[in-house]
PDB file of N, CA and C in Angstrom:
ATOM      1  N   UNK A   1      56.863  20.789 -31.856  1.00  0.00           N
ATOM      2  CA  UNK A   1      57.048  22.157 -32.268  1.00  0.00           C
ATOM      3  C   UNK A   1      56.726  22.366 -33.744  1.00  0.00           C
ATOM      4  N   UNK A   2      56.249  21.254 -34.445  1.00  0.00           N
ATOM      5  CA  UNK A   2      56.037  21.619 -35.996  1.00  0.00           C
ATOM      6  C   UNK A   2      54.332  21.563 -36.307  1.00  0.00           C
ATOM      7  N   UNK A   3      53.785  21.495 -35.031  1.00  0.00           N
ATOM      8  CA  UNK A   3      52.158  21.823 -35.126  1.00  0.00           C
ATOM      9  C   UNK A   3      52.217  23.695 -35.671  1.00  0.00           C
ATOM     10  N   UNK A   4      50.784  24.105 -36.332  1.00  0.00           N
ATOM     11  CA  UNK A   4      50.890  25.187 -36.660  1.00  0.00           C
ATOM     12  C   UNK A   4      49.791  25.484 -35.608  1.00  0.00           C
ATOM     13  N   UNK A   5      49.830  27.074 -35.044  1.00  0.00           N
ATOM     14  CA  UNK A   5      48.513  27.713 -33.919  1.00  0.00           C
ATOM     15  C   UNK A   5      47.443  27.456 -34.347  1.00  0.00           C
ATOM     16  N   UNK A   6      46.623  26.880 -35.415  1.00  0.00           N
ATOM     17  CA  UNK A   6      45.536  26.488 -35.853  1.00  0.00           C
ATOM     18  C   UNK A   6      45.205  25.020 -35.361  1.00  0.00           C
ATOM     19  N   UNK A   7      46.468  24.008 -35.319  1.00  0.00           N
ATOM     20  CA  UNK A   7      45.971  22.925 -35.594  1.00  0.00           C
ATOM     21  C   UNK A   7      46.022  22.416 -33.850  1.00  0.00           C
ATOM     22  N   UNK A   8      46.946  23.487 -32.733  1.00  0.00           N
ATOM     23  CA  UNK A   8      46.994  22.987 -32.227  1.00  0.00           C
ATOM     24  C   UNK A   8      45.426  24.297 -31.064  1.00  0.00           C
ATOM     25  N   UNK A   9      45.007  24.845 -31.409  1.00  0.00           N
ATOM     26  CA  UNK A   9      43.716  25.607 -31.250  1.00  0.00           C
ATOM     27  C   UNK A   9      42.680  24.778 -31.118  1.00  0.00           C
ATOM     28  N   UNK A  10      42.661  23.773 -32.022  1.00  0.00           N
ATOM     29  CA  UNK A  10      41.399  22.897 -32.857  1.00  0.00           C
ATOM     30  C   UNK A  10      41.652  21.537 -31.705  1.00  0.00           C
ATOM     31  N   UNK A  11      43.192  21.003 -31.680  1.00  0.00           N
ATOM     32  CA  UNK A  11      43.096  20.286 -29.905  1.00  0.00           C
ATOM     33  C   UNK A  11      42.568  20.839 -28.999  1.00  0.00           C
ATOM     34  N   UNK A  12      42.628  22.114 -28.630  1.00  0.00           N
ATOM     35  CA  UNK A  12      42.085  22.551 -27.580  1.00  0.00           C
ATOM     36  C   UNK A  12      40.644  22.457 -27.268  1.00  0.00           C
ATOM     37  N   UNK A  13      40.496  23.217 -28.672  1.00  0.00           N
ATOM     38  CA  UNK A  13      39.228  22.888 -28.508  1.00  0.00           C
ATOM     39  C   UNK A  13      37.810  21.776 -28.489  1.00  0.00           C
ATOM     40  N   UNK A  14      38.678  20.864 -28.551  1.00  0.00           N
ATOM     41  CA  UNK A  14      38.213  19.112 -28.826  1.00  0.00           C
ATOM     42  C   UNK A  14      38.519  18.584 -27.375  1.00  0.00           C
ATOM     43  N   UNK A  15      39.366  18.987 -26.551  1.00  0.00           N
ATOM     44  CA  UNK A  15      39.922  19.298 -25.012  1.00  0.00           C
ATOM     45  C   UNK A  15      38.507  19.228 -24.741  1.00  0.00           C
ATOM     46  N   UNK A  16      38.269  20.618 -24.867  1.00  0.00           N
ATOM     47  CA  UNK A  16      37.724  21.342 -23.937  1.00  0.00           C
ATOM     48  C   UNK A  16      36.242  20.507 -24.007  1.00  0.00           C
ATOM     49  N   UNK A  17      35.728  20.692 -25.522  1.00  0.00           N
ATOM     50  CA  UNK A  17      34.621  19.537 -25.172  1.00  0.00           C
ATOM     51  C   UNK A  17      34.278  18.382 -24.802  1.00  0.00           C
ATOM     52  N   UNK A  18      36.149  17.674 -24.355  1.00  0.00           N
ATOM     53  CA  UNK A  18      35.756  16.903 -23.865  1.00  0.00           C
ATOM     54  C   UNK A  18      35.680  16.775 -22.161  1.00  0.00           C
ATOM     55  N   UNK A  19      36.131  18.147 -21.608  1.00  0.00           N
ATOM     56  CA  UNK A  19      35.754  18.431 -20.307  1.00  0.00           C
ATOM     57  C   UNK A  19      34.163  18.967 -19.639  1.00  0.00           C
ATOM     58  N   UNK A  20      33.534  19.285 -20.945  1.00  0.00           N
ATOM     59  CA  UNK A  20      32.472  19.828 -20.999  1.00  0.00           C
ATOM     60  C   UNK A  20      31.373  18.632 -20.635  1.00  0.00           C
ATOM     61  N   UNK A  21      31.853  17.798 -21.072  1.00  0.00           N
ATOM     62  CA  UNK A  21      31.084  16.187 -21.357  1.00  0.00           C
ATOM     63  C   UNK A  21      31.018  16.044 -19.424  1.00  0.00           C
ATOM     64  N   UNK A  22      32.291  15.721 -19.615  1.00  0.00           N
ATOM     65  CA  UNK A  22      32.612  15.362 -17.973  1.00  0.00           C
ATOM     66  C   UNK A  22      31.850  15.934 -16.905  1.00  0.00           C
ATOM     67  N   UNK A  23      31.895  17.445 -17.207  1.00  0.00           N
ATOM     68  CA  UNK A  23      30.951  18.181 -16.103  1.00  0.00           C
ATOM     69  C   UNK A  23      29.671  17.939 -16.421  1.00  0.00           C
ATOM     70  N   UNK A  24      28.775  18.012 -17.499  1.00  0.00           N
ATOM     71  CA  UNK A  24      27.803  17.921 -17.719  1.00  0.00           C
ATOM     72  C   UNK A  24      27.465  16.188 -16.589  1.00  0.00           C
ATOM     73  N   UNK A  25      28.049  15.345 -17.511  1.00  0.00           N
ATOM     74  CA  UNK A  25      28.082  13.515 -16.348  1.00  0.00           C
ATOM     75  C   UNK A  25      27.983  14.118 -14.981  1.00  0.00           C
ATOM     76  N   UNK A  26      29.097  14.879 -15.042  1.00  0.00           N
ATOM     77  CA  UNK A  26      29.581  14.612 -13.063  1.00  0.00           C
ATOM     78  C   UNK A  26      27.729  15.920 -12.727  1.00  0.00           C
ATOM     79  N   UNK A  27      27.590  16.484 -12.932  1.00  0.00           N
ATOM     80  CA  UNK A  27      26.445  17.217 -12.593  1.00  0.00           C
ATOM     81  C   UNK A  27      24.872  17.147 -12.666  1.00  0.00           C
ATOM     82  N   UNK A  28      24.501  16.314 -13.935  1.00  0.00           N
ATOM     83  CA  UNK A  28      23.424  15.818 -13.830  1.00  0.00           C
ATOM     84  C   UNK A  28      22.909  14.520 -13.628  1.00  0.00           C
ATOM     85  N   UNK A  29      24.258  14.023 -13.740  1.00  0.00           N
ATOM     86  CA  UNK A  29      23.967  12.086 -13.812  1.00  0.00           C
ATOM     87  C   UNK A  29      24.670  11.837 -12.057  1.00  0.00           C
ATOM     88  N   UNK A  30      25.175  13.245 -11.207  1.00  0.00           N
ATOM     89  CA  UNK A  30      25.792  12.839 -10.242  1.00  0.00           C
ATOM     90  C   UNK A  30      26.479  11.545  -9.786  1.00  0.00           C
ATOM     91  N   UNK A  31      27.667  11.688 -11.027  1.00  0.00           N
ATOM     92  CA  UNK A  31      28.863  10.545 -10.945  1.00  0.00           C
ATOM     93  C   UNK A  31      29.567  11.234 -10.420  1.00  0.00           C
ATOM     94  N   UNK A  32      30.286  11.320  -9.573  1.00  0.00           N
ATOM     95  CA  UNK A  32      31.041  12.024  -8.979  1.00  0.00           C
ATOM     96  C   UNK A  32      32.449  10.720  -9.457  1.00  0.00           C
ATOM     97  N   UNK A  33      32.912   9.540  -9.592  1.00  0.00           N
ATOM     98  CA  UNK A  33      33.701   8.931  -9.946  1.00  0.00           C
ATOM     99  C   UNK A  33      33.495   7.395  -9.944  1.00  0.00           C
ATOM    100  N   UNK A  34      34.523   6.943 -11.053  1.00  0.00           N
ATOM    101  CA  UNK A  34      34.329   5.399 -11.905  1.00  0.00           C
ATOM    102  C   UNK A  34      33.813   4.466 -10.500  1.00  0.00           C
ATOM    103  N   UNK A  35      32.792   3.436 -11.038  1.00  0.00           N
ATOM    104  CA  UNK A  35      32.961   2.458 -10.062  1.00  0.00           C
ATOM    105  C   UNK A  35      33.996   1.752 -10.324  1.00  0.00           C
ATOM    106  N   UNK A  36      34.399   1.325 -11.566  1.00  0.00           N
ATOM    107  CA  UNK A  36      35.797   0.179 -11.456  1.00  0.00           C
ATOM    108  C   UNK A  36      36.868   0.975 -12.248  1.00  0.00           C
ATOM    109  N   UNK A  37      37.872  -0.065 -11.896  1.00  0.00           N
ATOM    110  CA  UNK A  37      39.079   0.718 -12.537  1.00  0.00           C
ATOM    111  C   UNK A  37      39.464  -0.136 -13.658  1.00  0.00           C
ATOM    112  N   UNK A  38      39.641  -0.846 -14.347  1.00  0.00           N
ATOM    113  CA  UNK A  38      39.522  -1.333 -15.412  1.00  0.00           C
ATOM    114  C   UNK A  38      39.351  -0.750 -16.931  1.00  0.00           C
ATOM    115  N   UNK A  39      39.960  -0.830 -17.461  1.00  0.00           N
ATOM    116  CA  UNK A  39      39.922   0.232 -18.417  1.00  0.00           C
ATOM    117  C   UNK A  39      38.300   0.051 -19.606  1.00  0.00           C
ATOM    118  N   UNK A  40      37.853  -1.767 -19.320  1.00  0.00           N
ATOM    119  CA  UNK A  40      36.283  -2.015 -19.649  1.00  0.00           C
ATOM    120  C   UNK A  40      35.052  -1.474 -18.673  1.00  0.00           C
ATOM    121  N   UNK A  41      35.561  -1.538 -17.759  1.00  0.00           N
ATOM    122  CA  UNK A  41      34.585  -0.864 -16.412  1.00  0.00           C
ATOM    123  C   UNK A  41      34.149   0.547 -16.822  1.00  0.00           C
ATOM    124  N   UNK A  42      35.486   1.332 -17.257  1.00  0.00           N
ATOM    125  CA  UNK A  42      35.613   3.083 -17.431  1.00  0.00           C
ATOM    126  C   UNK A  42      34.817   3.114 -18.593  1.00  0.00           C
ATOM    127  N   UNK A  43      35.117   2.585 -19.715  1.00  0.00           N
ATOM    128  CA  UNK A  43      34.734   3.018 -20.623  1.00  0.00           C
ATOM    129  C   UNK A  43      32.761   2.264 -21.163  1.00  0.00           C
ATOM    130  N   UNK A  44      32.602   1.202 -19.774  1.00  0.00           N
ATOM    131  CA  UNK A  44      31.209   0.921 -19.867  1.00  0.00           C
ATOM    132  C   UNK A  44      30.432   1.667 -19.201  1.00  0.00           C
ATOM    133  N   UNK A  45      30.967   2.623 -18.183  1.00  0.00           N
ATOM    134  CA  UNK A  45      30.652   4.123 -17.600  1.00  0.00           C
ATOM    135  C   UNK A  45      30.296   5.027 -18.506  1.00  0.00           C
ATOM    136  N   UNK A  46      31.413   5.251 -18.933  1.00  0.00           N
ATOM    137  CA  UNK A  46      31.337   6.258 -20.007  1.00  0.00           C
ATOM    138  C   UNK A  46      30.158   6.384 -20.871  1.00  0.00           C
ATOM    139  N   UNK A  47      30.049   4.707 -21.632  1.00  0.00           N
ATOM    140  CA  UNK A  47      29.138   4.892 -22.568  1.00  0.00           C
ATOM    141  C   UNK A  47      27.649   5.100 -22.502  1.00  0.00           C
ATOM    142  N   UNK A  48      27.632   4.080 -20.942  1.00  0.00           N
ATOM    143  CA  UNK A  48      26.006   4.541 -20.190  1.00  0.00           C
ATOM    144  C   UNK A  48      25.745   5.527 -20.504  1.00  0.00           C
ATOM    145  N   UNK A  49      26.674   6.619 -19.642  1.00  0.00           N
ATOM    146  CA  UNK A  49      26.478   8.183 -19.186  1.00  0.00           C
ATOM    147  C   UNK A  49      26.141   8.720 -20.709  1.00  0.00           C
ATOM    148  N   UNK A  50      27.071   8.427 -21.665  1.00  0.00           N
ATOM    149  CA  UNK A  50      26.783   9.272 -23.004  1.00  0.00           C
ATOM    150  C   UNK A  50      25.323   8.876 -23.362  1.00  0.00           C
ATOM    151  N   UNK A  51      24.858   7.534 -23.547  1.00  0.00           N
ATOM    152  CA  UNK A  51      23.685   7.043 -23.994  1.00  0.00           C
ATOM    153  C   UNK A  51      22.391   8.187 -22.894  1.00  0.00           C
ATOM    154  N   UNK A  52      22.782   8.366 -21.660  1.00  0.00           N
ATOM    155  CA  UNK A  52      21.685   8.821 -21.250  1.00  0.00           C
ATOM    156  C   UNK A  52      22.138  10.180 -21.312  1.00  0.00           C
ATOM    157  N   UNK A  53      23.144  11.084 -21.422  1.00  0.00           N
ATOM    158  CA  UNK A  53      22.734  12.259 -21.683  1.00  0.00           C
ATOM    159  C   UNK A  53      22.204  12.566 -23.078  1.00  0.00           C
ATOM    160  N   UNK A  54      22.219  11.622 -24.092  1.00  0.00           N
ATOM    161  CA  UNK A  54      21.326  11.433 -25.490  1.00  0.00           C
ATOM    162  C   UNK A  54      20.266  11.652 -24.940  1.00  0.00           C
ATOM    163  N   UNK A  55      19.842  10.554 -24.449  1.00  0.00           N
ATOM    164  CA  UNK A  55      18.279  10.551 -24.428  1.00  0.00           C
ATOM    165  C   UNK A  55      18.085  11.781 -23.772  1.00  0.00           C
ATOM    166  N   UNK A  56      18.322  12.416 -22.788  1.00  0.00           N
ATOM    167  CA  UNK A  56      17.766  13.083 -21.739  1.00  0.00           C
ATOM    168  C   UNK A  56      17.115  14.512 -22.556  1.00  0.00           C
ATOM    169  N   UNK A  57      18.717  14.300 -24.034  1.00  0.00           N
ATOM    170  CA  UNK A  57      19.018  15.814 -24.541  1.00  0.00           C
ATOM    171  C   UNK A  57      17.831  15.525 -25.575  1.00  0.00           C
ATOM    172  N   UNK A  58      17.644  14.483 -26.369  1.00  0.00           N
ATOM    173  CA  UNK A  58      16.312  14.055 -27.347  1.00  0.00           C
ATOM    174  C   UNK A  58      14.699  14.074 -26.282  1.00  0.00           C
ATOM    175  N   UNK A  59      14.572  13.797 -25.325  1.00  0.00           N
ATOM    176  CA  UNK A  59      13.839  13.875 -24.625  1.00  0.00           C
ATOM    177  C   UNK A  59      13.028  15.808 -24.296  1.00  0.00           C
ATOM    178  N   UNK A  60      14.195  16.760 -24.256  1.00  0.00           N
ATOM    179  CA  UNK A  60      14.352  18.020 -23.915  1.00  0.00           C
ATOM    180  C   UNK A  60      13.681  18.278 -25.265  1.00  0.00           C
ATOM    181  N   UNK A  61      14.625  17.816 -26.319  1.00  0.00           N
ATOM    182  CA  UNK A  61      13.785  18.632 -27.908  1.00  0.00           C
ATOM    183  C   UNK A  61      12.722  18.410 -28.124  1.00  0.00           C
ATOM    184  N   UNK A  62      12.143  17.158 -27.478  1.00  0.00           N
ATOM    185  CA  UNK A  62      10.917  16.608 -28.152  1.00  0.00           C
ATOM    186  C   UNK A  62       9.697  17.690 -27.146  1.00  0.00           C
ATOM    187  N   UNK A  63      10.293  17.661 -25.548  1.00  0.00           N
ATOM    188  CA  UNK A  63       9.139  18.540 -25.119  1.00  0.00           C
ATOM    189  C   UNK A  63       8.904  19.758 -24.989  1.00  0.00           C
ATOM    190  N   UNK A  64       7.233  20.358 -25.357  1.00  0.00           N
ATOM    191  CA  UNK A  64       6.642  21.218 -25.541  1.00  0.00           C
ATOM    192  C   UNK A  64       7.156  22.529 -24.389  1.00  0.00           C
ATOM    193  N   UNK A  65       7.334  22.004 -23.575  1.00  0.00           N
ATOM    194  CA  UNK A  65       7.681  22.661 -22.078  1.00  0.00           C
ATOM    195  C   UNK A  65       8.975  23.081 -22.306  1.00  0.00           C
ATOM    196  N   UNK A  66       9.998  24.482 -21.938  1.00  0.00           N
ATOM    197  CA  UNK A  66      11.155  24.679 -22.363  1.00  0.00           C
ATOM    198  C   UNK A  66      11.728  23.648 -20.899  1.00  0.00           C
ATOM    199  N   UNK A  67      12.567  22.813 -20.728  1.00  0.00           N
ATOM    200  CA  UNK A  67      12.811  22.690 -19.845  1.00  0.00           C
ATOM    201  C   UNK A  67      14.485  22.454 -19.959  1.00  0.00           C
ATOM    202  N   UNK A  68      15.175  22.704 -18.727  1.00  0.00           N
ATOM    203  CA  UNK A  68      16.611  23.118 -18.671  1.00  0.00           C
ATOM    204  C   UNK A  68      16.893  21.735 -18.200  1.00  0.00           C
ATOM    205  N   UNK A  69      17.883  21.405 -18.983  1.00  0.00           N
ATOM    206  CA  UNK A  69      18.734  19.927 -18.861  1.00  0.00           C
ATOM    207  C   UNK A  69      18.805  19.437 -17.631  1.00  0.00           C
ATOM    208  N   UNK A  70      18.735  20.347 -16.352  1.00  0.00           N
ATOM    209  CA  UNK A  70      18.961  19.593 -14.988  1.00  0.00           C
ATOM    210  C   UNK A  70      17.796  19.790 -14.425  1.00  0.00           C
ATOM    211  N   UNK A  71      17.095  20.534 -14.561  1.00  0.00           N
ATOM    212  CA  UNK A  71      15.375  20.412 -13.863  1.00  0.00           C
ATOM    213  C   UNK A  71      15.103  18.905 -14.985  1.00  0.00           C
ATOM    214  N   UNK A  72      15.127  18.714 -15.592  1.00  0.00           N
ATOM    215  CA  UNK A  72      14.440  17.517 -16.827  1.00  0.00           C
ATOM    216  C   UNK A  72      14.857  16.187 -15.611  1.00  0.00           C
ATOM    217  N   UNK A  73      16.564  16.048 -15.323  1.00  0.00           N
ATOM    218  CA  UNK A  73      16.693  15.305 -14.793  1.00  0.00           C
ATOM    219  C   UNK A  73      16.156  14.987 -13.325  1.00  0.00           C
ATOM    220  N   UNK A  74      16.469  16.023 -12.504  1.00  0.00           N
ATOM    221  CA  UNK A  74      15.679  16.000 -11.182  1.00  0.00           C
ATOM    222  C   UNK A  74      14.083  15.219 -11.507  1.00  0.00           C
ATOM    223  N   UNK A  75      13.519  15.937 -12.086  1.00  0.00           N
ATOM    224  CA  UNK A  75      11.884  16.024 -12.041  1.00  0.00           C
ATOM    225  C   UNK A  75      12.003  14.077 -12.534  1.00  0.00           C
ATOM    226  N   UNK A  76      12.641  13.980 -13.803  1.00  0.00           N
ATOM    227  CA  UNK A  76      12.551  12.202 -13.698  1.00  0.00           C
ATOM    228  C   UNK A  76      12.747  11.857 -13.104  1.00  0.00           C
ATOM    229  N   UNK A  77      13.962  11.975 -12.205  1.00  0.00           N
ATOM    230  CA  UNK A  77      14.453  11.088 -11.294  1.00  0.00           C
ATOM    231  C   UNK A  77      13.508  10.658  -9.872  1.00  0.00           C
ATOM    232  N   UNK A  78      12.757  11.797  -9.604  1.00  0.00           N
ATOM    233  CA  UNK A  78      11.403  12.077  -8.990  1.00  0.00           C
ATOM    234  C   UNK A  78      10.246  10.988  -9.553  1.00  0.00           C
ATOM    235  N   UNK A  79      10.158  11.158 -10.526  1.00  0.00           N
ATOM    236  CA  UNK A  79       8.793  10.222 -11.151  1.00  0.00           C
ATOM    237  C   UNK A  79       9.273   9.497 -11.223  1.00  0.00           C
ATOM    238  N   UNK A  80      10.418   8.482 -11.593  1.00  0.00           N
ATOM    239  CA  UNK A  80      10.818   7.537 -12.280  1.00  0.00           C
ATOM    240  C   UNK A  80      10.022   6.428 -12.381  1.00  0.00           C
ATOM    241  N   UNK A  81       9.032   6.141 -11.285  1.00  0.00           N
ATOM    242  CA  UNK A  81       8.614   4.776 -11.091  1.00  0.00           C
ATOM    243  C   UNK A  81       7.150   5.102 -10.819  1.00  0.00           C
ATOM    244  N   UNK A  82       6.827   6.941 -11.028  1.00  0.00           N
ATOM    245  CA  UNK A  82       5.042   6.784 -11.690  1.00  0.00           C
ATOM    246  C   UNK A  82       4.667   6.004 -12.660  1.00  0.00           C
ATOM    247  N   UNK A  83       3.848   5.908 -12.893  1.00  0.00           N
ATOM    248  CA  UNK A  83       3.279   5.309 -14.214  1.00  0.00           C
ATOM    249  C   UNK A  83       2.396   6.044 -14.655  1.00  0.00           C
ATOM    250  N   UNK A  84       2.912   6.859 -15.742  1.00  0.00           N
ATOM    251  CA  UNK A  84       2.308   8.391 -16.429  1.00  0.00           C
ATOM    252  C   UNK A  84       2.977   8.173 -18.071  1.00  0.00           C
ATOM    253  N   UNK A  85       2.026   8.499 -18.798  1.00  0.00           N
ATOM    254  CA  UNK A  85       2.901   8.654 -20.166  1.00  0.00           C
ATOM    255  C   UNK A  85       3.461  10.157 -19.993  1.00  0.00           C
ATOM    256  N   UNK A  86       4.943   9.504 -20.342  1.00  0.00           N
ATOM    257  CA  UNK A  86       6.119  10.283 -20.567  1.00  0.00           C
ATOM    258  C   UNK A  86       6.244  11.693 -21.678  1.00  0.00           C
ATOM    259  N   UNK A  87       5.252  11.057 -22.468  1.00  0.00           N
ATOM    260  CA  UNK A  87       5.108  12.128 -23.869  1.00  0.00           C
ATOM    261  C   UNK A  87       4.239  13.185 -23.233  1.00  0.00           C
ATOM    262  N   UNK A  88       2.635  12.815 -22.673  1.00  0.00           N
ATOM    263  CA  UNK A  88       2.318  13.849 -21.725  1.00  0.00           C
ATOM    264  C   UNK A  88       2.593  15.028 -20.522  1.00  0.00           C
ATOM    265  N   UNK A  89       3.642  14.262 -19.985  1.00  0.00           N
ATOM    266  CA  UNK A  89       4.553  14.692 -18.329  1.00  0.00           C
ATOM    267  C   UNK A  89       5.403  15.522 -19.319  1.00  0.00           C
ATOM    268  N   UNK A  90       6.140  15.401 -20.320  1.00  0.00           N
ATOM    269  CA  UNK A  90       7.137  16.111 -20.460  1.00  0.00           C
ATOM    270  C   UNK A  90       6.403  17.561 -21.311  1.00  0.00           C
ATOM    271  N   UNK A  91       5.173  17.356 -22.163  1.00  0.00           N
ATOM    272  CA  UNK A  91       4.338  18.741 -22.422  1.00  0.00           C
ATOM    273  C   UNK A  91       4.202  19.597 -21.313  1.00  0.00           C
ATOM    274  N   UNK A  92       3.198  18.444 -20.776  1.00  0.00           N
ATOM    275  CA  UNK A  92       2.127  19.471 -19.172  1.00  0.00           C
ATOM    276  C   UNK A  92       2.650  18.863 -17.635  1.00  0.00           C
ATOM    277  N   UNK A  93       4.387  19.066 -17.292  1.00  0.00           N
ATOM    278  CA  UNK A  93       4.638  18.417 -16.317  1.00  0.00           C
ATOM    279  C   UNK A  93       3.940  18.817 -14.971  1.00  0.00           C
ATOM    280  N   UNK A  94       3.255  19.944 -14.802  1.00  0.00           N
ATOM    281  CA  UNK A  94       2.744  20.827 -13.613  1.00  0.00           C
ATOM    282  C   UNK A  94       1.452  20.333 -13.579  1.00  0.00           C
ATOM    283  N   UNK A  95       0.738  19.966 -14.533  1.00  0.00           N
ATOM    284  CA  UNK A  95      -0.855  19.158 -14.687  1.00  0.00           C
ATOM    285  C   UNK A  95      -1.039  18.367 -13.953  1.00  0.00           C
ATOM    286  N   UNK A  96      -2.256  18.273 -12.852  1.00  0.00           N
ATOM    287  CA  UNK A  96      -2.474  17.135 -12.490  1.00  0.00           C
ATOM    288  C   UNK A  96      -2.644  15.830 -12.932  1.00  0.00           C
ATOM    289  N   UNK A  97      -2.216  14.641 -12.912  1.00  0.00           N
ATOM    290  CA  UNK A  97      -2.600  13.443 -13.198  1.00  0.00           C
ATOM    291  C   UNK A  97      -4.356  13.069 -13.397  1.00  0.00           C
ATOM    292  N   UNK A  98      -4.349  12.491 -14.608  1.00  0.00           N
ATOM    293  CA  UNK A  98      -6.118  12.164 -14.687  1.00  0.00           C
ATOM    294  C   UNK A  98      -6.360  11.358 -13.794  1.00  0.00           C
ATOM    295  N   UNK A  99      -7.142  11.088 -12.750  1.00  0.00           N
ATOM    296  CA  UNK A  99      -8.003  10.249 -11.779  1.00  0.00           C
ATOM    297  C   UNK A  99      -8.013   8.931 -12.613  1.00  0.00           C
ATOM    298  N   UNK A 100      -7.713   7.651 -11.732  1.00  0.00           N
ATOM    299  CA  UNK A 100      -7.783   6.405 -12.345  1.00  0.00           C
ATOM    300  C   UNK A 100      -8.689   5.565 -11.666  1.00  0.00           C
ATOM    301  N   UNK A 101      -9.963   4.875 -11.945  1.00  0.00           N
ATOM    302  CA  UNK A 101     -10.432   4.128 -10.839  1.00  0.00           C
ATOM    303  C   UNK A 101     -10.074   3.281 -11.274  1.00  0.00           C
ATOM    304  N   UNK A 102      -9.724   2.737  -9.406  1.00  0.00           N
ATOM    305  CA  UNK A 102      -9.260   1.729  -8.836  1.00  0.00           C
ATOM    306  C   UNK A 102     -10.036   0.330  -9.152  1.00  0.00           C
ATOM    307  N   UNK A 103      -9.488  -0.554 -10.084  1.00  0.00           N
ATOM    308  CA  UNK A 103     -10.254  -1.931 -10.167  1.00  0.00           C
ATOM    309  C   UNK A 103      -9.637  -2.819  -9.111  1.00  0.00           C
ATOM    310  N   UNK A 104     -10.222  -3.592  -7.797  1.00  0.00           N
ATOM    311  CA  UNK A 104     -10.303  -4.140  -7.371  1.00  0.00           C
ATOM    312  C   UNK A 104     -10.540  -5.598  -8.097  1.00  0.00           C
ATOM    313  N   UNK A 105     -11.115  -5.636  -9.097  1.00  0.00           N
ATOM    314  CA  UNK A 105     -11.416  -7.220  -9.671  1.00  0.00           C
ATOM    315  C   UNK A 105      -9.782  -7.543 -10.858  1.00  0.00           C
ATOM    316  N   UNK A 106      -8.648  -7.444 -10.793  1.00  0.00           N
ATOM    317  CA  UNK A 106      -7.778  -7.347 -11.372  1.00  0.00           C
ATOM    318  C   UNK A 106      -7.371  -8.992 -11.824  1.00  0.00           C
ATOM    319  N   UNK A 107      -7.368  -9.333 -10.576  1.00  0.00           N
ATOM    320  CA  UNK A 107      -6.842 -10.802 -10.576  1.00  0.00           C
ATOM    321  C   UNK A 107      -8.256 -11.850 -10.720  1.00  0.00           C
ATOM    322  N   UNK A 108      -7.975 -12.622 -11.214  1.00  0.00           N
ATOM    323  CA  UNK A 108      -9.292 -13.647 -12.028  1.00  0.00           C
ATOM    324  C   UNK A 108      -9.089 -14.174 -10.533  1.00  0.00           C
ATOM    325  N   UNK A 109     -10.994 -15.137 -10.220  1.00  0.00           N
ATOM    326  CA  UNK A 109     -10.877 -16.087  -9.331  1.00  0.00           C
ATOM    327  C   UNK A 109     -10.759 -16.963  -9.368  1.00  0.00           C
ATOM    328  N   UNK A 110      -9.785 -17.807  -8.640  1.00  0.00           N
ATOM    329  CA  UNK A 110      -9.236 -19.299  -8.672  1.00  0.00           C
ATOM    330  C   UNK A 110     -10.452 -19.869  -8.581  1.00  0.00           C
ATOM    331  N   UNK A 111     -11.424 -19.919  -7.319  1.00  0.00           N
ATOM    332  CA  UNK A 111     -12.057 -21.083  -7.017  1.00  0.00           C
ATOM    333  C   UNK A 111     -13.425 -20.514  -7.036  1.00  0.00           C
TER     334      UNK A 111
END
């Protein structure tokens, strides 16, 4: 009872961003909940999730394209395992891919 309405406003609001965090995880990283219970398990969750909503959010500033935090994720999660430069896809993601010919002579001959 000896907090003043300012100081205890400024909890709230440190609360709240930290519920903000949570939904953002539980919605684009679709965690819906911890794999372990361990209080090292939770908080090696945690830090993943923060590390990649970094990137995802540095990823967003860097591209040319306005793109909204959960289309960014879908659309990677989609490519993940093209092999496209990333700096390009995230300018001109709707662009077709440049045509690659196919080398057949890749592997040297043994004999």
């Amino acid at each position: 009872m000896t907090w003043t309405a300012n100081t205890i406003s400024e909890l709230y609001k440190s609360r709240w961003q930290i519920e903000i965090f949570f939904r953002e995880i539980k919605q684009n990283l679709h965690i819906k909940s911890f794999v372990g219970t361990t209080e090292n398990a939770v908080m090696i969750q945690i830090w993943t999730a923060l590390i990649t909503i970094l990137i995802l959010k540095a990823l967003k500033a860097m591209a040319k394209y306005k793109w909204h935090l959960s289309n960014l994720v879908a659309f990677i999660r989609l490519n993940i395992f093209v092999k496209i430069s990333l700096q390009e896809w995230l300018e001109k993601p709707f662009d077709e891919p440049p045509k690659v010919k196919p080398n057949f002579y890749v592997q040297g001959i043994l004999f």
